[in-house]
PDB file of N, CA and C in Angstrom:
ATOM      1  N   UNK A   1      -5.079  -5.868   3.221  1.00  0.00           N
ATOM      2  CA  UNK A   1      -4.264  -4.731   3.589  1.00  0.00           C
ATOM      3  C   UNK A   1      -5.002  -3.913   4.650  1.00  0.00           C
ATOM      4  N   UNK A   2      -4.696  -3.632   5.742  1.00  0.00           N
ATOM      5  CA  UNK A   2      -4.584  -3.158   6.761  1.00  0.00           C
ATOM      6  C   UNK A   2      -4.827  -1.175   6.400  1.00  0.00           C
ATOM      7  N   UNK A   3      -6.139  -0.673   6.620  1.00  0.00           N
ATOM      8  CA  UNK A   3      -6.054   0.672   6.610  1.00  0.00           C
ATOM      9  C   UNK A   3      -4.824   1.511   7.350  1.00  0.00           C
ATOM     10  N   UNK A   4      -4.202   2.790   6.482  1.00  0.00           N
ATOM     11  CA  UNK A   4      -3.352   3.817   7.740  1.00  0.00           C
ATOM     12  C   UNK A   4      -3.985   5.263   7.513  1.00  0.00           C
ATOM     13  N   UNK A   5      -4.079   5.298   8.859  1.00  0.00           N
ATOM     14  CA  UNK A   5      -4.967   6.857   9.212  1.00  0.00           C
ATOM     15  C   UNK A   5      -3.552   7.880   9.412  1.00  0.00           C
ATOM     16  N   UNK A   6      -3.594   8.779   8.391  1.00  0.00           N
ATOM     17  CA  UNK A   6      -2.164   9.904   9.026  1.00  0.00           C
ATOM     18  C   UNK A   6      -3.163  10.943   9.655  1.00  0.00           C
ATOM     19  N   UNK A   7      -2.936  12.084  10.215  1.00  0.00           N
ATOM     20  CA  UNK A   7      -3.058  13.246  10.798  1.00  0.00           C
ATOM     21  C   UNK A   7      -1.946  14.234  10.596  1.00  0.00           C
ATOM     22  N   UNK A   8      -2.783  15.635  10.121  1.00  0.00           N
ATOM     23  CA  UNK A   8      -1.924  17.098  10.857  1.00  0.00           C
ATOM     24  C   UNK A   8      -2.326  17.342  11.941  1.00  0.00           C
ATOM     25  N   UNK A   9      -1.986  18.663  12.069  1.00  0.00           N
ATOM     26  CA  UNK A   9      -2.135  19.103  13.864  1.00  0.00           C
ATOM     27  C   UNK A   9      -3.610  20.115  13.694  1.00  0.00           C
ATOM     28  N   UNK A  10      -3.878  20.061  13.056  1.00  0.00           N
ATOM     29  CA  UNK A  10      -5.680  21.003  12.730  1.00  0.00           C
ATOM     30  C   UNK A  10      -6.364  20.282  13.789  1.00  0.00           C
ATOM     31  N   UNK A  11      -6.688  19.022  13.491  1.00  0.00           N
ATOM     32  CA  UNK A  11      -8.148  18.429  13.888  1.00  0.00           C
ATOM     33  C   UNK A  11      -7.526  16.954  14.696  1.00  0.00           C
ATOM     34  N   UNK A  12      -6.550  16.931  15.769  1.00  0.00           N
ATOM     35  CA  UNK A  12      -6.283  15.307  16.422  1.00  0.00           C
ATOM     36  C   UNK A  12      -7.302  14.792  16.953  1.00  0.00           C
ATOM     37  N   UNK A  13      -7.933  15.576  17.265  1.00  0.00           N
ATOM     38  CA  UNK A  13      -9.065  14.932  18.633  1.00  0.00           C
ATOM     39  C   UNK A  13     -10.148  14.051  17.587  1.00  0.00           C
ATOM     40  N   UNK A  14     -10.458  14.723  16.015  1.00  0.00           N
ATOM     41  CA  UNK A  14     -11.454  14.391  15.226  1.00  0.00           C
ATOM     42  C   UNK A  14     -10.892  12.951  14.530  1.00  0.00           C
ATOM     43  N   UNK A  15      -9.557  13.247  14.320  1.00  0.00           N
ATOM     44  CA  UNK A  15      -8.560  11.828  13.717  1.00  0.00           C
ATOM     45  C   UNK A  15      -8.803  11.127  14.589  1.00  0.00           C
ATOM     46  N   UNK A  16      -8.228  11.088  16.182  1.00  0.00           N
ATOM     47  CA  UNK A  16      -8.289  10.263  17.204  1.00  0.00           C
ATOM     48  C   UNK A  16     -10.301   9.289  17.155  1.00  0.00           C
ATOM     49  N   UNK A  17     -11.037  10.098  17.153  1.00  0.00           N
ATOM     50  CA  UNK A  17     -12.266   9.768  17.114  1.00  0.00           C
ATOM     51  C   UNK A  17     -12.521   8.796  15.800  1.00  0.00           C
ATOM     52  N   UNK A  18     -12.241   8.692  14.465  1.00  0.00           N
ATOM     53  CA  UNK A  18     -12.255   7.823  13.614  1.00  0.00           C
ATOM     54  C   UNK A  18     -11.254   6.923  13.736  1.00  0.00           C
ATOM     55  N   UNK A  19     -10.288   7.031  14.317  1.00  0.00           N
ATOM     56  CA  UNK A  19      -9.715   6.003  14.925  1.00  0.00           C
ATOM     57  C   UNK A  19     -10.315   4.943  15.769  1.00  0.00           C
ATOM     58  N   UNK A  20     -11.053   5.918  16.400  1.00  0.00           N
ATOM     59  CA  UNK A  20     -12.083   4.963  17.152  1.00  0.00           C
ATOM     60  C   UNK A  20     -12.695   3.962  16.602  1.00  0.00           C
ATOM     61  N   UNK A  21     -13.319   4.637  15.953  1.00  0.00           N
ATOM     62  CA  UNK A  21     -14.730   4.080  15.351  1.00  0.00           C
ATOM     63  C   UNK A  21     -14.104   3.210  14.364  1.00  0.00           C
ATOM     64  N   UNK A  22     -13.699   3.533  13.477  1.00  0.00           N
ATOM     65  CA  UNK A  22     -12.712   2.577  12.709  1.00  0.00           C
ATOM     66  C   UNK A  22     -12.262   1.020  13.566  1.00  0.00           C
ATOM     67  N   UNK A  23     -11.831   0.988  14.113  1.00  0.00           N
ATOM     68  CA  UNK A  23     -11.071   0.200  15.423  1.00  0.00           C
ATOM     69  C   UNK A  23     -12.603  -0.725  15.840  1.00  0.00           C
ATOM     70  N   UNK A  24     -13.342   0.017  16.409  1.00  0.00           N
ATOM     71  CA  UNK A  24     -14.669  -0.759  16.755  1.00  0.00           C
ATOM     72  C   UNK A  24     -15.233  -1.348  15.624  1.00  0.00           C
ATOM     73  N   UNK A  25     -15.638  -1.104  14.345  1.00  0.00           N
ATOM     74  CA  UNK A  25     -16.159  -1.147  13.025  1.00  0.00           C
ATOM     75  C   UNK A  25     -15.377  -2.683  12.824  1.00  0.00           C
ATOM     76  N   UNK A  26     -14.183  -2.381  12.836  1.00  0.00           N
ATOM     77  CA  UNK A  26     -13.009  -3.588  11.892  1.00  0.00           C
ATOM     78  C   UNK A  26     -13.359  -4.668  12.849  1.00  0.00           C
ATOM     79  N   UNK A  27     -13.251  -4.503  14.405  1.00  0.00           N
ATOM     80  CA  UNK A  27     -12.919  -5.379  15.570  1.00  0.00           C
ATOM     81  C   UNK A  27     -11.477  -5.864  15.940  1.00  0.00           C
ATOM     82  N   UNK A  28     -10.392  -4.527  15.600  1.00  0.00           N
ATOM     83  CA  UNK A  28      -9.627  -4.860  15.898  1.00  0.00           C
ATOM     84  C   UNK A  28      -8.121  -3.360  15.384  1.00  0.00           C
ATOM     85  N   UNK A  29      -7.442  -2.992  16.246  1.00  0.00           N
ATOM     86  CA  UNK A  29      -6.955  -1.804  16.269  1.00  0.00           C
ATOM     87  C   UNK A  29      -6.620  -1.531  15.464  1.00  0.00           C
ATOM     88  N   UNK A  30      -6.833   0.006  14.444  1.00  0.00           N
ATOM     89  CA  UNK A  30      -6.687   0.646  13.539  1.00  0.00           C
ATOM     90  C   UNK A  30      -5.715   2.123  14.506  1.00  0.00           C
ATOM     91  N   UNK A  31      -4.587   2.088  14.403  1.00  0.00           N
ATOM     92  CA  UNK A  31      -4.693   3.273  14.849  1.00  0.00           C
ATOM     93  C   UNK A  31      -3.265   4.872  13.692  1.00  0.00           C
ATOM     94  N   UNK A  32      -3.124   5.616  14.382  1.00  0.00           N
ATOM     95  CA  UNK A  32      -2.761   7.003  13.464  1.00  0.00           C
ATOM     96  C   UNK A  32      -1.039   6.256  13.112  1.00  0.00           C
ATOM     97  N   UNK A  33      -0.688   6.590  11.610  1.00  0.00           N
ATOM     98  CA  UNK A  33       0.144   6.691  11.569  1.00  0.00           C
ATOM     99  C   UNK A  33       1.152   7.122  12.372  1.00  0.00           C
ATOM    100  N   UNK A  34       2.519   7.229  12.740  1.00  0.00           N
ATOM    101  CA  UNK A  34       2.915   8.121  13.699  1.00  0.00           C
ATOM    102  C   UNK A  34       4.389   8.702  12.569  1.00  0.00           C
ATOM    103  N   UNK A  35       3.350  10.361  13.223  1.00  0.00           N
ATOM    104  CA  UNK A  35       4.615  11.413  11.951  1.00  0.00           C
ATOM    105  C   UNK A  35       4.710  12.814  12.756  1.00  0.00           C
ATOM    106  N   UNK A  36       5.623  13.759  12.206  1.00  0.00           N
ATOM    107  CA  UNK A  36       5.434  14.979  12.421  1.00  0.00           C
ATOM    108  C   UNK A  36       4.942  15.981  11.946  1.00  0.00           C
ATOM    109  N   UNK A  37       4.467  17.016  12.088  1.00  0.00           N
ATOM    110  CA  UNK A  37       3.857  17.905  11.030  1.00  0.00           C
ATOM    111  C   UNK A  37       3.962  19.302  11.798  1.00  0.00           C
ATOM    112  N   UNK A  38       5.261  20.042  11.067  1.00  0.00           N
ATOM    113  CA  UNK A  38       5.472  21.455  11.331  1.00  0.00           C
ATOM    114  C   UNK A  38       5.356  22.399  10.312  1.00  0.00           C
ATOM    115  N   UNK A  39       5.190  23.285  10.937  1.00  0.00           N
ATOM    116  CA  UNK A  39       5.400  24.673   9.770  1.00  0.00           C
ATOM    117  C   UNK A  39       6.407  25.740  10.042  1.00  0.00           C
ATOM    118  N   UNK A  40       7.261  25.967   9.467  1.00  0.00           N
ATOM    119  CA  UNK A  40       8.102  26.505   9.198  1.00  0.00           C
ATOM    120  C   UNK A  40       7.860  28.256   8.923  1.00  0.00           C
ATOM    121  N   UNK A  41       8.533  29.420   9.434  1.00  0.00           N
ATOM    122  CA  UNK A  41       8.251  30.359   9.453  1.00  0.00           C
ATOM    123  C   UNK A  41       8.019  31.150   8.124  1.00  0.00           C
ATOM    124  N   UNK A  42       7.897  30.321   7.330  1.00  0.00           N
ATOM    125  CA  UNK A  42       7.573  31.317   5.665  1.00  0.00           C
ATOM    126  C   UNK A  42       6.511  30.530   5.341  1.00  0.00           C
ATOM    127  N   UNK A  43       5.680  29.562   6.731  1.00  0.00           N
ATOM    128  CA  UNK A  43       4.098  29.006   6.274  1.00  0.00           C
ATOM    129  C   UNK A  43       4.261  27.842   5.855  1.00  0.00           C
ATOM    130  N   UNK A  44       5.554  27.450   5.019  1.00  0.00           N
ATOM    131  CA  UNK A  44       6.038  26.074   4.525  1.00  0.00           C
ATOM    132  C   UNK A  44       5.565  24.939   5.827  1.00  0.00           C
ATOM    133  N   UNK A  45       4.940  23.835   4.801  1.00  0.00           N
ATOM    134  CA  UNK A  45       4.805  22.811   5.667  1.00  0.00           C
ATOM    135  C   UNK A  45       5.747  21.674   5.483  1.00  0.00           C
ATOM    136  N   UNK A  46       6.201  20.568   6.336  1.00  0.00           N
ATOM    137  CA  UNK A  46       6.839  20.051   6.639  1.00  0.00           C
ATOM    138  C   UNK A  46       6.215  18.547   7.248  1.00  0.00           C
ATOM    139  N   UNK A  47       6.455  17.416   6.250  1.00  0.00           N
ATOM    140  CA  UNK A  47       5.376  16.406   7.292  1.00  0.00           C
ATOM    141  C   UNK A  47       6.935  15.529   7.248  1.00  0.00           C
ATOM    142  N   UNK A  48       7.072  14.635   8.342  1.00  0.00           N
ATOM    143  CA  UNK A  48       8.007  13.371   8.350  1.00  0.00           C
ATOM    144  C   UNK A  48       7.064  12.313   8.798  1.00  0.00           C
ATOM    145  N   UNK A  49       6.865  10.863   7.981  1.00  0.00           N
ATOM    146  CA  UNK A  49       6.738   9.919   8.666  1.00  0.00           C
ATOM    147  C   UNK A  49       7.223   8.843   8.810  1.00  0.00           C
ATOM    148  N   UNK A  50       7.103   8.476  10.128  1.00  0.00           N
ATOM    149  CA  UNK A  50       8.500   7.526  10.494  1.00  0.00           C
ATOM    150  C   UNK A  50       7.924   5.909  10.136  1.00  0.00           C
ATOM    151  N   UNK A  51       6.585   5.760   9.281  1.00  0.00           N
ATOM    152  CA  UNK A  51       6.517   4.373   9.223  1.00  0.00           C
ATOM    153  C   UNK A  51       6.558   4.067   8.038  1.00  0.00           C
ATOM    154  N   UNK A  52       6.403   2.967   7.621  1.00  0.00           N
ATOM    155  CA  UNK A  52       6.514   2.750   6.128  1.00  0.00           C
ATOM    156  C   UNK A  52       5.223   3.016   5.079  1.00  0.00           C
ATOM    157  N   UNK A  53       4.603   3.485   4.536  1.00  0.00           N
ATOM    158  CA  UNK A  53       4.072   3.910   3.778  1.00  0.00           C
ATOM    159  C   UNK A  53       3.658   3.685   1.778  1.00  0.00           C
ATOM    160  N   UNK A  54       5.019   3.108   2.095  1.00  0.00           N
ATOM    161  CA  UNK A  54       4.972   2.753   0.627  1.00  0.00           C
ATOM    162  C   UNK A  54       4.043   1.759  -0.318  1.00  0.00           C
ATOM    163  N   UNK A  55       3.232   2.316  -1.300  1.00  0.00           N
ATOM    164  CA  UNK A  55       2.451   1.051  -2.098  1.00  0.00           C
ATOM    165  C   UNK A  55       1.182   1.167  -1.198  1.00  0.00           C
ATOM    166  N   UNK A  56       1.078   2.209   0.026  1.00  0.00           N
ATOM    167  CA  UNK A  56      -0.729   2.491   0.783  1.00  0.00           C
ATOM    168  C   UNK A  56      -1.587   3.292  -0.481  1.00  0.00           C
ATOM    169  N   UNK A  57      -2.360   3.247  -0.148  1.00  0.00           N
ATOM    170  CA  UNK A  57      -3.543   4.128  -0.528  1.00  0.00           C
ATOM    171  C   UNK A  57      -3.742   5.420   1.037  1.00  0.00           C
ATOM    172  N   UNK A  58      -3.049   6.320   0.313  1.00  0.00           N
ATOM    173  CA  UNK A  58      -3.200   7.361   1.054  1.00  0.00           C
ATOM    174  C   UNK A  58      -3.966   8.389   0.949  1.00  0.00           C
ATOM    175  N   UNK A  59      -4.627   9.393   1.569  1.00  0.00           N
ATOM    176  CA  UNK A  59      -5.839  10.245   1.293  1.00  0.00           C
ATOM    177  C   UNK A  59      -5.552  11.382   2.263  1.00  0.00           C
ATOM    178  N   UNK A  60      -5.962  12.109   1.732  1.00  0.00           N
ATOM    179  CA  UNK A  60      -5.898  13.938   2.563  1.00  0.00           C
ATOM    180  C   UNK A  60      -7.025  14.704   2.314  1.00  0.00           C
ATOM    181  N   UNK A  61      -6.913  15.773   3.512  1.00  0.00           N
ATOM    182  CA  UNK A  61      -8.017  16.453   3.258  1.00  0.00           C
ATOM    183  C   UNK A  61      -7.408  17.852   3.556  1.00  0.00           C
ATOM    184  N   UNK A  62      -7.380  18.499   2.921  1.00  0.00           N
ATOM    185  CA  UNK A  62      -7.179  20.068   3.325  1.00  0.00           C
ATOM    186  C   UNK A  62      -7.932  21.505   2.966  1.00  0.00           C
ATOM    187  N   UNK A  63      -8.226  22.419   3.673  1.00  0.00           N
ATOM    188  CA  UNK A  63      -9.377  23.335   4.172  1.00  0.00           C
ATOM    189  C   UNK A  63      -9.105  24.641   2.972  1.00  0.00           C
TER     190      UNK A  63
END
């Protein structure tokens, strides 16, 4: 099974960078899920992602 890297909008440049390295590490492209991630004016967050996901091992980090 094939790692998936998601991202919010905090830190892309730091996602993009383990993407990297990830990618070099494996020898072969790892790259970001592709989703949206808004916030909504009462702070509510909001993620959509448009790939399939189901049955991953998914992981988060929040501050």
């Amino acid at each position: 099974m094939d790692p998936k890297l998601i991202s919010g909008n905090a830190n892309l440049s730091f996602a993009k960078s383990i993407e990297r390295r990830m990618s070099v590490h494996r020898g072969k492209s790892v790259g970001l899920v592709h989703a949206r991630v808004e916030r909504f004016n009462d702070q509510e967050i909001f993620v959509e992602v448009f790939e399939n996901v189901r049955g991953e091992d998914m992981y988060t980090r929040s501050h």
